[in-house]
PDB file of N, CA and C in Angstrom:
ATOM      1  N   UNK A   1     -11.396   5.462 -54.486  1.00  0.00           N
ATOM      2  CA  UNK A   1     -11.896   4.596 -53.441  1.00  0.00           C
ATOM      3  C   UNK A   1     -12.278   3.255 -54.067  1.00  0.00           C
ATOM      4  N   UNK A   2     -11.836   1.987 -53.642  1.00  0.00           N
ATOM      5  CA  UNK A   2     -11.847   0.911 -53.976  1.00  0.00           C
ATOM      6  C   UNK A   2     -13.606   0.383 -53.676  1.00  0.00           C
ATOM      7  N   UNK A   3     -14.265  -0.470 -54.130  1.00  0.00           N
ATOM      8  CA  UNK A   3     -15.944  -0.587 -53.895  1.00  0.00           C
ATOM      9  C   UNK A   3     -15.826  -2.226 -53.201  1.00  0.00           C
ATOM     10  N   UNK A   4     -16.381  -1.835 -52.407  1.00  0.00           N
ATOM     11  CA  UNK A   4     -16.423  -3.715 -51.933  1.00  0.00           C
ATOM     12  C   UNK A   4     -18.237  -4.438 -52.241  1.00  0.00           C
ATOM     13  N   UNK A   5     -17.775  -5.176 -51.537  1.00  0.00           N
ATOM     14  CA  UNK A   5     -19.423  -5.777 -51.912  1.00  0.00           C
ATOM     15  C   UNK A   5     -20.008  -6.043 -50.128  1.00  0.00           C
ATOM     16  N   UNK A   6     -21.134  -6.220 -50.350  1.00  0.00           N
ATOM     17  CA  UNK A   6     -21.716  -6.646 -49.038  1.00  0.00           C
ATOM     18  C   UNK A   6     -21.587  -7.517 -48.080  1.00  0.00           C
ATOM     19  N   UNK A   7     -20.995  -9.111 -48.861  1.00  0.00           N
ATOM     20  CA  UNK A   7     -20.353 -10.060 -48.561  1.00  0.00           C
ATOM     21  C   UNK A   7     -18.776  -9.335 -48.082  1.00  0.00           C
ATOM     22  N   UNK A   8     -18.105  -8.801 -48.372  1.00  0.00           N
ATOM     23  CA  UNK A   8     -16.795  -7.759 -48.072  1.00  0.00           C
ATOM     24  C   UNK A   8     -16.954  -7.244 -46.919  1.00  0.00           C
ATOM     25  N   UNK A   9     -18.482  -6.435 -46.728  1.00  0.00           N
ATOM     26  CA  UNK A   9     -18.418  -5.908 -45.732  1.00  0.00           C
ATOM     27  C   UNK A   9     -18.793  -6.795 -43.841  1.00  0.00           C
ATOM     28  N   UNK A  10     -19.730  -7.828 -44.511  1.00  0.00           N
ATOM     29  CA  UNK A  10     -20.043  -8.980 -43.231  1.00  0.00           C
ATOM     30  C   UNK A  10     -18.795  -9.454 -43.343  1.00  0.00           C
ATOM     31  N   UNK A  11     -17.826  -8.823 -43.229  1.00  0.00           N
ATOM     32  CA  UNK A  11     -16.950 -10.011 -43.013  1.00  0.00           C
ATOM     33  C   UNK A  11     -16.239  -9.185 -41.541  1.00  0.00           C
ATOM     34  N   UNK A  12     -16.066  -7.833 -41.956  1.00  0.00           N
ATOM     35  CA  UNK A  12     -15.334  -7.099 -40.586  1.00  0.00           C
ATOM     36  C   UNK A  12     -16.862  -7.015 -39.241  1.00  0.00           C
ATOM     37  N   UNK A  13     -16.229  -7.594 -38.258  1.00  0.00           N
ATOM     38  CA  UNK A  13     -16.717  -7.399 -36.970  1.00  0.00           C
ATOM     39  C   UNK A  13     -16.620  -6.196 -36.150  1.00  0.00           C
ATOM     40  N   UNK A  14     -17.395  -5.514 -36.427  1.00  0.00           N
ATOM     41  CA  UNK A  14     -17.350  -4.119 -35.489  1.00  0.00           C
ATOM     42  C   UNK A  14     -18.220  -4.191 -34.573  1.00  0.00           C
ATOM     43  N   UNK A  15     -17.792  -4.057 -33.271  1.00  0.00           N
ATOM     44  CA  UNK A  15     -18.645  -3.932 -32.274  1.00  0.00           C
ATOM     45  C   UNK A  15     -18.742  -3.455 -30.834  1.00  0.00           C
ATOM     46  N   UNK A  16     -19.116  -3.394 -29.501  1.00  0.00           N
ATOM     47  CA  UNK A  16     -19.672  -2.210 -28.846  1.00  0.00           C
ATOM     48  C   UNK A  16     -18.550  -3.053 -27.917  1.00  0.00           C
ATOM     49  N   UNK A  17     -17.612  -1.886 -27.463  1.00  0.00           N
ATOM     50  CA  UNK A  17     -16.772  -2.284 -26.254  1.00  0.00           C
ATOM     51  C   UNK A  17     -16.731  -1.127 -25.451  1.00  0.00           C
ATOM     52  N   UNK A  18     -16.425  -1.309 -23.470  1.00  0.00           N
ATOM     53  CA  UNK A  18     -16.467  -0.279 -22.846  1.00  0.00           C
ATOM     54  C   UNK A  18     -14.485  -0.336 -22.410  1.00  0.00           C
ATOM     55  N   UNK A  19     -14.112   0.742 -22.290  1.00  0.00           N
ATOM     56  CA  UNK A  19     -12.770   0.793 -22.497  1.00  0.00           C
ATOM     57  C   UNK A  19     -12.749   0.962 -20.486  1.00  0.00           C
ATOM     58  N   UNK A  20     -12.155  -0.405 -20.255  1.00  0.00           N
ATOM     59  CA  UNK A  20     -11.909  -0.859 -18.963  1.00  0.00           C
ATOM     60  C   UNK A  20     -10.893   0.108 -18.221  1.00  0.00           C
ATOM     61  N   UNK A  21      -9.589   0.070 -18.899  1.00  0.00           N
ATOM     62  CA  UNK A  21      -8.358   0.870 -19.096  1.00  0.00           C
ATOM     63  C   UNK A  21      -7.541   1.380 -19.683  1.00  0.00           C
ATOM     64  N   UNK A  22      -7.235   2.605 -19.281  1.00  0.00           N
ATOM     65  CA  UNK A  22      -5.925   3.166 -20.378  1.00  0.00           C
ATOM     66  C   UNK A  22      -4.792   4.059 -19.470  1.00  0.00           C
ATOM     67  N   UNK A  23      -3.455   3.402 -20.352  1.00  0.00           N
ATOM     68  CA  UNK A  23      -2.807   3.829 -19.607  1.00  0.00           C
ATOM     69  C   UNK A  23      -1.331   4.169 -20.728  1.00  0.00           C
ATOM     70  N   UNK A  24      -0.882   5.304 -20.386  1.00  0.00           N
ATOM     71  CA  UNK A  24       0.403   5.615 -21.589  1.00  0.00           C
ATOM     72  C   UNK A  24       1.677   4.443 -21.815  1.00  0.00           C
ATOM     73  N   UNK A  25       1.859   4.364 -23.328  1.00  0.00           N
ATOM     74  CA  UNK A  25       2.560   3.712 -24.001  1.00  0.00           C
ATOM     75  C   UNK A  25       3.647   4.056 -24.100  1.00  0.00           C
ATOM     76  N   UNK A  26       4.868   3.980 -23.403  1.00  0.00           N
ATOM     77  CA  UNK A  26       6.328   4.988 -23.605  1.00  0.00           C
ATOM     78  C   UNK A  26       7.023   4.398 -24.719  1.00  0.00           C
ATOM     79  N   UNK A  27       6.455   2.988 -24.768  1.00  0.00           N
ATOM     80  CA  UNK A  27       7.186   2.419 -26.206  1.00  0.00           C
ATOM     81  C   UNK A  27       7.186   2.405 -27.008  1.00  0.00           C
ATOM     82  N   UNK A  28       5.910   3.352 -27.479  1.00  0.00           N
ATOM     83  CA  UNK A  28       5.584   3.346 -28.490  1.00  0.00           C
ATOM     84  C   UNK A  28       6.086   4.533 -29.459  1.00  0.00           C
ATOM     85  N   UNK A  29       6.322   4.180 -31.056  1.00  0.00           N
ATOM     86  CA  UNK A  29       6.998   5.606 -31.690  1.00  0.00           C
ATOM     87  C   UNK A  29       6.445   6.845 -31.779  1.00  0.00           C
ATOM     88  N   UNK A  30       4.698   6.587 -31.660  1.00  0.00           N
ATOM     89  CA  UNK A  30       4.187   7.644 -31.618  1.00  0.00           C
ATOM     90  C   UNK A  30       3.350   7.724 -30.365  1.00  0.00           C
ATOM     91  N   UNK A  31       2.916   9.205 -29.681  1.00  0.00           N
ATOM     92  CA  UNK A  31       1.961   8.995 -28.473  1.00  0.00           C
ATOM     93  C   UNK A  31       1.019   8.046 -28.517  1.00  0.00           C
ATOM     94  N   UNK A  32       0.665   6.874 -27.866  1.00  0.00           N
ATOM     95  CA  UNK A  32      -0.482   6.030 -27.697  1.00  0.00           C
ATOM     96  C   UNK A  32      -0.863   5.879 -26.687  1.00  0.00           C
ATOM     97  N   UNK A  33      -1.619   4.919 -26.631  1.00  0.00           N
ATOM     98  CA  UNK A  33      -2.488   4.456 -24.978  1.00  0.00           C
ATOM     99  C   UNK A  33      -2.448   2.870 -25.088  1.00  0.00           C
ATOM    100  N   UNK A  34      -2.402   2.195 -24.118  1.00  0.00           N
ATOM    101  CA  UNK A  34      -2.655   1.183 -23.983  1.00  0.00           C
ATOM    102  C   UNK A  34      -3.947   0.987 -23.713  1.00  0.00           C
ATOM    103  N   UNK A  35      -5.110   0.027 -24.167  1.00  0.00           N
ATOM    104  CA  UNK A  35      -6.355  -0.056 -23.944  1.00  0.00           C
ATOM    105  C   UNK A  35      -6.679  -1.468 -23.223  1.00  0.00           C
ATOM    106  N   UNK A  36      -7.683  -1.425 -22.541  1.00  0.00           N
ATOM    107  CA  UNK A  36      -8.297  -3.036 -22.415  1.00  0.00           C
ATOM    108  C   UNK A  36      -9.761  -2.488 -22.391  1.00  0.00           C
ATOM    109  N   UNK A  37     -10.350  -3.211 -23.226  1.00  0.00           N
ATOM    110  CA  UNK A  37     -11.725  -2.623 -23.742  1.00  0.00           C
ATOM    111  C   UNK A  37     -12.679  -4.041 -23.234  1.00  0.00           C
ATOM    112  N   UNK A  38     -13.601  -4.396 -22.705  1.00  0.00           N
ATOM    113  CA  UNK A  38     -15.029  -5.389 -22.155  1.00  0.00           C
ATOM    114  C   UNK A  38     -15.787  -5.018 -23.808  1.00  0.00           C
ATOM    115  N   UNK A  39     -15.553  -6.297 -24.608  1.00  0.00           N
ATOM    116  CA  UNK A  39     -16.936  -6.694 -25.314  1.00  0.00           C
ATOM    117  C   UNK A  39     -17.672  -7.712 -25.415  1.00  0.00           C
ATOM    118  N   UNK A  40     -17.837  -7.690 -23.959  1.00  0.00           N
ATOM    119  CA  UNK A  40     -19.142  -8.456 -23.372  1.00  0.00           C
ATOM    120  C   UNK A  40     -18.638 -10.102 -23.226  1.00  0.00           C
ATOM    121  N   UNK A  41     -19.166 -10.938 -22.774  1.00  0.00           N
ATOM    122  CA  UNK A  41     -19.488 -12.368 -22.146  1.00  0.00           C
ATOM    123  C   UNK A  41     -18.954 -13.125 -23.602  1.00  0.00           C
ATOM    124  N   UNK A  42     -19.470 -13.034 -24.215  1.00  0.00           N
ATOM    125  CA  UNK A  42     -18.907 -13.690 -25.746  1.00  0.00           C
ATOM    126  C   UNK A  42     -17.238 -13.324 -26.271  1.00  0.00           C
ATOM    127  N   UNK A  43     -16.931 -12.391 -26.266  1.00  0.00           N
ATOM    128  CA  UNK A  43     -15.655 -12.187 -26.590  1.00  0.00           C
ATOM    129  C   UNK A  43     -14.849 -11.773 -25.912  1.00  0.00           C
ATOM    130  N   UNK A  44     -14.989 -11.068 -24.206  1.00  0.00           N
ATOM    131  CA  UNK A  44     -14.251 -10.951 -23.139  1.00  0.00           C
ATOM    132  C   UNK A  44     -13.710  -9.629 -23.487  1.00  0.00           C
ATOM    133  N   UNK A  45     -12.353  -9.660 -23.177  1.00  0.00           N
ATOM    134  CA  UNK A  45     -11.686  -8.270 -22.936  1.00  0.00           C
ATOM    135  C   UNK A  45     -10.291  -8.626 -23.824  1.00  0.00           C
ATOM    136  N   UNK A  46     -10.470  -7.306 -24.433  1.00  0.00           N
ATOM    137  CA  UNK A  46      -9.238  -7.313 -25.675  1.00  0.00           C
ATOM    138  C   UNK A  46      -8.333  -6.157 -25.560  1.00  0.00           C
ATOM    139  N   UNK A  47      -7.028  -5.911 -26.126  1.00  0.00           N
ATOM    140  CA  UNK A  47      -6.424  -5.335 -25.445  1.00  0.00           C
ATOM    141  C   UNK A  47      -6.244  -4.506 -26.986  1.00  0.00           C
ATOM    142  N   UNK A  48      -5.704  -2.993 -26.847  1.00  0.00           N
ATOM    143  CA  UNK A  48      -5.384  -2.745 -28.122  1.00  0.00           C
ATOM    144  C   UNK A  48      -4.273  -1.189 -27.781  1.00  0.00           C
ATOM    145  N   UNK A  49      -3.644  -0.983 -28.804  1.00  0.00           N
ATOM    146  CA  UNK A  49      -3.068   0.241 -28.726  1.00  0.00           C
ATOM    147  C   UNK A  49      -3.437   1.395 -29.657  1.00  0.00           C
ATOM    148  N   UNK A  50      -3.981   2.854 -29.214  1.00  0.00           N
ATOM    149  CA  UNK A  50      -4.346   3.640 -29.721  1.00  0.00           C
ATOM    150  C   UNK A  50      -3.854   4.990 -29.795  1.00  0.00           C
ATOM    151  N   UNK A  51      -3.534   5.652 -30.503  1.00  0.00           N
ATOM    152  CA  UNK A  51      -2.860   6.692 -31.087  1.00  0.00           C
ATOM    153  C   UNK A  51      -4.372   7.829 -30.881  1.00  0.00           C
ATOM    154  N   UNK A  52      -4.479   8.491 -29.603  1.00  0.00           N
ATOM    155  CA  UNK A  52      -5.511   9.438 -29.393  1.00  0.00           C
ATOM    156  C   UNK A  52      -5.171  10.124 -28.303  1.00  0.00           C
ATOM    157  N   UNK A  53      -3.670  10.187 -27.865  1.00  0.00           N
ATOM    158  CA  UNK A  53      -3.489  11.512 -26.827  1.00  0.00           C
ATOM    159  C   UNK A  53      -3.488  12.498 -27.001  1.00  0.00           C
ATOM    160  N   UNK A  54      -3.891  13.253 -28.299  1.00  0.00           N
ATOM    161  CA  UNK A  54      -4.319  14.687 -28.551  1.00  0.00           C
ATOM    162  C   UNK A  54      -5.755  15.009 -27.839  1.00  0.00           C
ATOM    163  N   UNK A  55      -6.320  14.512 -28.669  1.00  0.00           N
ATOM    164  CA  UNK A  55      -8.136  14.608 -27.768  1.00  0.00           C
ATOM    165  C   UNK A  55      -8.553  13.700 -26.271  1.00  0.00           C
ATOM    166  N   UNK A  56      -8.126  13.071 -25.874  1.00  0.00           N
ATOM    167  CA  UNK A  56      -8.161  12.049 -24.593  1.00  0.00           C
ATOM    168  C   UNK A  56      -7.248  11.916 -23.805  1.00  0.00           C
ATOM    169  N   UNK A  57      -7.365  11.859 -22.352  1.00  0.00           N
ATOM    170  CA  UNK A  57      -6.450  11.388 -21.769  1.00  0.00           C
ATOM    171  C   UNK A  57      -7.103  10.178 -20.986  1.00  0.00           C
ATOM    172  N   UNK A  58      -6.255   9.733 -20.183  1.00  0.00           N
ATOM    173  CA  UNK A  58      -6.660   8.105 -19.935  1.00  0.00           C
ATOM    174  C   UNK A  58      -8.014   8.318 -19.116  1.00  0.00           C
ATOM    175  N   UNK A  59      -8.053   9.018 -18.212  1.00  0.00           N
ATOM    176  CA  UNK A  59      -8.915   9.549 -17.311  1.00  0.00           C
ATOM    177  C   UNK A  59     -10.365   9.889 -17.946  1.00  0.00           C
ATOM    178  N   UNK A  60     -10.437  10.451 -18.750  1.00  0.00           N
ATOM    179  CA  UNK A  60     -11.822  10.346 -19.840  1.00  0.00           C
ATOM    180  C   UNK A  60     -12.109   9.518 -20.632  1.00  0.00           C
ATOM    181  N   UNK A  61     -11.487   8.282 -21.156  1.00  0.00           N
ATOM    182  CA  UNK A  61     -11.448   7.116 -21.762  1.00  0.00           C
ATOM    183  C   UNK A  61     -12.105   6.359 -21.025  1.00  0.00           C
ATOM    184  N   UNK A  62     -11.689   5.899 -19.911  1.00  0.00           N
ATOM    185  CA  UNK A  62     -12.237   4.813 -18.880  1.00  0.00           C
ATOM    186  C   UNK A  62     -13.757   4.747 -18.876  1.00  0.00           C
ATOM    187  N   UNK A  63     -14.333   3.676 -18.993  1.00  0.00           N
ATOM    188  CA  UNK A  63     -15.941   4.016 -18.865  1.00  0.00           C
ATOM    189  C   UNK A  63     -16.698   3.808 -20.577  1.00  0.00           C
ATOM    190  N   UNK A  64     -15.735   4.824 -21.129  1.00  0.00           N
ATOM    191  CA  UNK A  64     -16.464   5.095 -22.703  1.00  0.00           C
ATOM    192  C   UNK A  64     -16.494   3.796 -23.241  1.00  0.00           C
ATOM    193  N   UNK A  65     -17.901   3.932 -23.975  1.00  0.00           N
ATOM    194  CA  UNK A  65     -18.248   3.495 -25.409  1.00  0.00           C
ATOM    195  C   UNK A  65     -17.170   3.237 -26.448  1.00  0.00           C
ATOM    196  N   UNK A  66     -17.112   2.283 -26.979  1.00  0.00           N
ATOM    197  CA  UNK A  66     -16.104   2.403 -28.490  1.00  0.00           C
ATOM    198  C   UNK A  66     -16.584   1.502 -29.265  1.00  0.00           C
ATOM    199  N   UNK A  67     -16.544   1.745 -30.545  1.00  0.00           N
ATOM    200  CA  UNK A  67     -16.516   0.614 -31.861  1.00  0.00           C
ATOM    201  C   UNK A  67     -15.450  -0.002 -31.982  1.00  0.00           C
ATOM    202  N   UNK A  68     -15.478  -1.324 -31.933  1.00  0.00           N
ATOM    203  CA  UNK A  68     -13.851  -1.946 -32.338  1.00  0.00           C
ATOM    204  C   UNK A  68     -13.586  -2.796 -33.520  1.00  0.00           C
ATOM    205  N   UNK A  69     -13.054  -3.064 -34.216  1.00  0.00           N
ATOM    206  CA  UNK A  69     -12.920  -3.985 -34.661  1.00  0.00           C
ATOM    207  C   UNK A  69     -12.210  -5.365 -34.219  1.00  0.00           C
ATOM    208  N   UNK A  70     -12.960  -6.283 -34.116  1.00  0.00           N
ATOM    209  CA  UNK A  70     -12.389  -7.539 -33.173  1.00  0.00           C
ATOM    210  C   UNK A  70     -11.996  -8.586 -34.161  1.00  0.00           C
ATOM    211  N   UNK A  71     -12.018  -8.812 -34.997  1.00  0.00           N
ATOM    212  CA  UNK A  71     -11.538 -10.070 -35.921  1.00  0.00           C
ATOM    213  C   UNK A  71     -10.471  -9.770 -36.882  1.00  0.00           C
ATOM    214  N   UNK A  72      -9.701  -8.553 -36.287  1.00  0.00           N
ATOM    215  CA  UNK A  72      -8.303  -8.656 -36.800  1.00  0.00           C
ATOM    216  C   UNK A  72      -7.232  -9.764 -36.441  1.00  0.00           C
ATOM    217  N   UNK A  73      -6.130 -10.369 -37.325  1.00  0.00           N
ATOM    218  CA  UNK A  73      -5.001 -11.150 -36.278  1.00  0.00           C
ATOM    219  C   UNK A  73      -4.478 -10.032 -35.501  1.00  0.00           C
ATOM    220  N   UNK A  74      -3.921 -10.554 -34.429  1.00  0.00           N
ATOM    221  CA  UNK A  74      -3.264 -10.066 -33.564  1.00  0.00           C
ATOM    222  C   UNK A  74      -2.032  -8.949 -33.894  1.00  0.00           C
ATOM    223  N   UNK A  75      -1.901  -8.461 -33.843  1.00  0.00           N
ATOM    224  CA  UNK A  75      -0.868  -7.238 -34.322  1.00  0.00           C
ATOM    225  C   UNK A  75       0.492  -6.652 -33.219  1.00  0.00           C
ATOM    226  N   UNK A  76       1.400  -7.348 -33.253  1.00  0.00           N
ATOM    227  CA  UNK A  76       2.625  -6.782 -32.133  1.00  0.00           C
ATOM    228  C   UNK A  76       3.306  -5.865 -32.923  1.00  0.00           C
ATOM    229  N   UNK A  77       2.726  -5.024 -31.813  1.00  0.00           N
ATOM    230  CA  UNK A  77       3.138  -3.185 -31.731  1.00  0.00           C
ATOM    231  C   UNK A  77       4.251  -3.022 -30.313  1.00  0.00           C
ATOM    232  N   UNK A  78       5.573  -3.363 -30.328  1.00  0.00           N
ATOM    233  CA  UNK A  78       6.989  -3.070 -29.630  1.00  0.00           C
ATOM    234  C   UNK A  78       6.270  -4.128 -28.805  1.00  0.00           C
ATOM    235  N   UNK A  79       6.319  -4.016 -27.175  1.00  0.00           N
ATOM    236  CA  UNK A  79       6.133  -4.904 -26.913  1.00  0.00           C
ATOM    237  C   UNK A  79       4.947  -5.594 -26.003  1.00  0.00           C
ATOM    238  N   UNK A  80       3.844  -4.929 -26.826  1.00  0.00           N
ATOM    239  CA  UNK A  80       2.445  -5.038 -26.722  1.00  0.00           C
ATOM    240  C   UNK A  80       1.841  -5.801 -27.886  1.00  0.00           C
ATOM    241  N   UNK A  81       0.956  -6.616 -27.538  1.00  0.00           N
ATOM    242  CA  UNK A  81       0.156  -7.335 -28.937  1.00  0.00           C
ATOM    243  C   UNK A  81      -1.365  -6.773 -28.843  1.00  0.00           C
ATOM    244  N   UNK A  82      -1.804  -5.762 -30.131  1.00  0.00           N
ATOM    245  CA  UNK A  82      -2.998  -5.271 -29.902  1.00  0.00           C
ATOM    246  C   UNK A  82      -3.568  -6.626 -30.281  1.00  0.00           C
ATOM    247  N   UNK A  83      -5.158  -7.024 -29.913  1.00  0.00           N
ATOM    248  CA  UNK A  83      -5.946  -7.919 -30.137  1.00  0.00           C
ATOM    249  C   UNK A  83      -7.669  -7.498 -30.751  1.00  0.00           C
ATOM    250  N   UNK A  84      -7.618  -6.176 -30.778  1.00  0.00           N
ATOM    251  CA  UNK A  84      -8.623  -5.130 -31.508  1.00  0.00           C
ATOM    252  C   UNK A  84      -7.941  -3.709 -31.758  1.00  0.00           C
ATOM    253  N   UNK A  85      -8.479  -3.524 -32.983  1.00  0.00           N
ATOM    254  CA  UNK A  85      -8.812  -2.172 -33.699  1.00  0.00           C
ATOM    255  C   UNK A  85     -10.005  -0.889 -32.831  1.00  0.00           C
ATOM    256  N   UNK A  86      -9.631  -0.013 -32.186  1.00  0.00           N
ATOM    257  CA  UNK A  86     -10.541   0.702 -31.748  1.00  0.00           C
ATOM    258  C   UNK A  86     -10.614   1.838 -32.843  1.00  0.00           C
ATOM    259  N   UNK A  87     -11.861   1.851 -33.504  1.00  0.00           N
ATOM    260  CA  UNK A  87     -12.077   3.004 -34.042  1.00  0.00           C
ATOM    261  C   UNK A  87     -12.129   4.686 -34.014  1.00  0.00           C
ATOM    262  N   UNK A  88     -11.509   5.174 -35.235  1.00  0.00           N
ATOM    263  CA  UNK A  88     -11.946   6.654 -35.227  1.00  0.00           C
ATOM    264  C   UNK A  88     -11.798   7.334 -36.295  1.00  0.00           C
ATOM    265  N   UNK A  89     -11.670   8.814 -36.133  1.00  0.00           N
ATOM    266  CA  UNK A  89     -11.593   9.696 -37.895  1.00  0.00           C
ATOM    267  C   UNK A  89     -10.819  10.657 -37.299  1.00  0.00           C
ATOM    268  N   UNK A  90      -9.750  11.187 -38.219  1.00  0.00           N
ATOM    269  CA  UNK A  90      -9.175  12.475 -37.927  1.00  0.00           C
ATOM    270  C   UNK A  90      -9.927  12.916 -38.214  1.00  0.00           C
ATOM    271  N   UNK A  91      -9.430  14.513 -37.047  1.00  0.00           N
ATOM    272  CA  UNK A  91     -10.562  16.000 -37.407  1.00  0.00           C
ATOM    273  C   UNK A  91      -9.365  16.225 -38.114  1.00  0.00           C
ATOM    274  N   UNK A  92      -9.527  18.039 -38.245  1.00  0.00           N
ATOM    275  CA  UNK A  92      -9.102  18.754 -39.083  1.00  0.00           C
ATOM    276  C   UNK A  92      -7.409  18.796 -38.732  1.00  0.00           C
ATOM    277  N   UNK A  93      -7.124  18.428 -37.556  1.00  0.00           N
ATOM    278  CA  UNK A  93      -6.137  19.093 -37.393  1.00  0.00           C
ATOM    279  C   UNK A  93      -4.695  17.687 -36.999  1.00  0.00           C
ATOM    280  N   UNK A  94      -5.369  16.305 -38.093  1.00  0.00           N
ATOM    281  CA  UNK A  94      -5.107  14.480 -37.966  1.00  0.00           C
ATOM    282  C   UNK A  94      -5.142  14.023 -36.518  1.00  0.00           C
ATOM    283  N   UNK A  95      -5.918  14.856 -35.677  1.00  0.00           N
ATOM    284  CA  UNK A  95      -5.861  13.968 -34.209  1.00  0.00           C
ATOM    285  C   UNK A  95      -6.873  13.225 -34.505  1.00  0.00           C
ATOM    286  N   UNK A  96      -7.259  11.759 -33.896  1.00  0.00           N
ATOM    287  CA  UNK A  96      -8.114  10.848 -33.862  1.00  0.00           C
ATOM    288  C   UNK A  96      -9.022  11.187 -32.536  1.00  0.00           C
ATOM    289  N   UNK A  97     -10.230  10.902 -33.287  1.00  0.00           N
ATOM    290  CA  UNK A  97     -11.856  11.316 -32.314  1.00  0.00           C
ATOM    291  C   UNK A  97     -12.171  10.061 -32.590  1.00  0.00           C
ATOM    292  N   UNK A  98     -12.783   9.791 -31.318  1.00  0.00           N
ATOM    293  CA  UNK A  98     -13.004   8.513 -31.351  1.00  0.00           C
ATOM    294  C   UNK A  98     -14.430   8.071 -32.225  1.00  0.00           C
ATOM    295  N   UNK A  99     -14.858   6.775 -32.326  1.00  0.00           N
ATOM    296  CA  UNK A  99     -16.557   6.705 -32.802  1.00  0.00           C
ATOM    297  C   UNK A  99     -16.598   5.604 -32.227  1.00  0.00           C
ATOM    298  N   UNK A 100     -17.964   6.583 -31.575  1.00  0.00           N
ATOM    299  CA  UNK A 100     -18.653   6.115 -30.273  1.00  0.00           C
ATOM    300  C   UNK A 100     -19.906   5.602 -30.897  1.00  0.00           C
ATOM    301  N   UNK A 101     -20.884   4.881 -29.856  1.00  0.00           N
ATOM    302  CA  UNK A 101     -22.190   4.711 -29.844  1.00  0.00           C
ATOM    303  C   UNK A 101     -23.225   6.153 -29.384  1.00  0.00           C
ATOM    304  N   UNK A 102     -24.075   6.691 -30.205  1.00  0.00           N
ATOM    305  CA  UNK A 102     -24.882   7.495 -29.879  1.00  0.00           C
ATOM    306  C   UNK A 102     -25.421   7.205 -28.404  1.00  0.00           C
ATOM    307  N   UNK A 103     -25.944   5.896 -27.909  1.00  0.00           N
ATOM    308  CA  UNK A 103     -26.781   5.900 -26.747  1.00  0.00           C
ATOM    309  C   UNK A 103     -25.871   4.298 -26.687  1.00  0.00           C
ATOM    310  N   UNK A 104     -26.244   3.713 -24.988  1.00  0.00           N
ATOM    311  CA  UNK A 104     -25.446   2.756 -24.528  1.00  0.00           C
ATOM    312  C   UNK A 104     -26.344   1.264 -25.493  1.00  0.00           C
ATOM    313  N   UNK A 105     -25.451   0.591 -25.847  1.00  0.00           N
ATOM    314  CA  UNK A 105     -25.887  -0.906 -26.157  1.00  0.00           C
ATOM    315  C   UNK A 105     -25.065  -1.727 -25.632  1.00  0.00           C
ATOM    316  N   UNK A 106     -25.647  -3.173 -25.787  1.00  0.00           N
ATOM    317  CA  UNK A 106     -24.937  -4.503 -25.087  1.00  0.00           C
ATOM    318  C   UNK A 106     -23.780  -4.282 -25.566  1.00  0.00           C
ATOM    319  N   UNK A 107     -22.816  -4.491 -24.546  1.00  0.00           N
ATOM    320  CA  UNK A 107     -21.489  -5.006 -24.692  1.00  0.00           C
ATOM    321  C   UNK A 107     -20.937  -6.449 -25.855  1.00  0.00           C
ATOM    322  N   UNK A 108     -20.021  -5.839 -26.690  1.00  0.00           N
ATOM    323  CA  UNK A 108     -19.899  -7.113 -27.759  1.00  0.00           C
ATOM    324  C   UNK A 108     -21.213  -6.957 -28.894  1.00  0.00           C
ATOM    325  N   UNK A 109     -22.243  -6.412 -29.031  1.00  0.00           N
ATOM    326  CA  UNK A 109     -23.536  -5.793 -30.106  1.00  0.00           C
ATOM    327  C   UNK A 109     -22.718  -5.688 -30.874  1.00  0.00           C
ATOM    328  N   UNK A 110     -22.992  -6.350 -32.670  1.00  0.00           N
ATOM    329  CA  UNK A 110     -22.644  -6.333 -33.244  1.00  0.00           C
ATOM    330  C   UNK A 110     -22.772  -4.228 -34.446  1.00  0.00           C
ATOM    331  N   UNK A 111     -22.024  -3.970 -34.880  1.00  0.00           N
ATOM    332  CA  UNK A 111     -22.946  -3.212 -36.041  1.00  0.00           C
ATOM    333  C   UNK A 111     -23.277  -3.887 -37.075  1.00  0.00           C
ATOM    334  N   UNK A 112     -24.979  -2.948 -37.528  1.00  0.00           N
ATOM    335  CA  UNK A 112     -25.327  -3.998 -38.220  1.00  0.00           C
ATOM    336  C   UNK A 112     -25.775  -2.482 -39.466  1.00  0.00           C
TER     337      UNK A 112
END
């Protein structure tokens, strides 16, 4: 594992988005979702593509909490441009679980 420094780490923007919509990706090579995630008045609504139709379907997404990462460049995935990183961890079995907020915070809240 590579060690960064603290300055390394203020540099990635992770922060509290509610996932507006999701809806399946047929273009994509592997199962995904299309996302549009609200992080808040300051940074608006970002769009991203996520690889989590094992554990989620669009219908339980909607509403949720997510960590994102927002100060990635833009990333064109076929013919979608994600504009955030939504976070997660494989379980045991490489499906992606998402990481959520324990309890609700402001929309766009940085982690700190």
């Amino acid at each position: 594992m590579d060690t960064i420094t603290w300055t390394d780490f203020e540099k990635v923007e992770l922060r509290v988005g509610r996932i507006l919509e999701a809806r399946t990706f047929p273009e994509a090579r592997k199962p995904a979702y299309l996302l549009q995630v609200d992080f808040g008045p300051e940074l608006g609504t970002r769009k991203s593509s996520a690889q989590i139709t094992v554990n989620y379907t669009p219908e339980q997404l909607v509403g949720r909490l997510v960590i994102g990462v927002v100060n990635f460049a833009k990333k064109q995935i076929g013919p979608h441009v994600s504009e955030c990183l939504v976070t997660g961890f494989e379980d045991e079995a490489g499906a992606i679980v998402l990481c959520v907020p324990e309890r609700d915070a402001p929309l766009g809240a940085k982690l700190m």
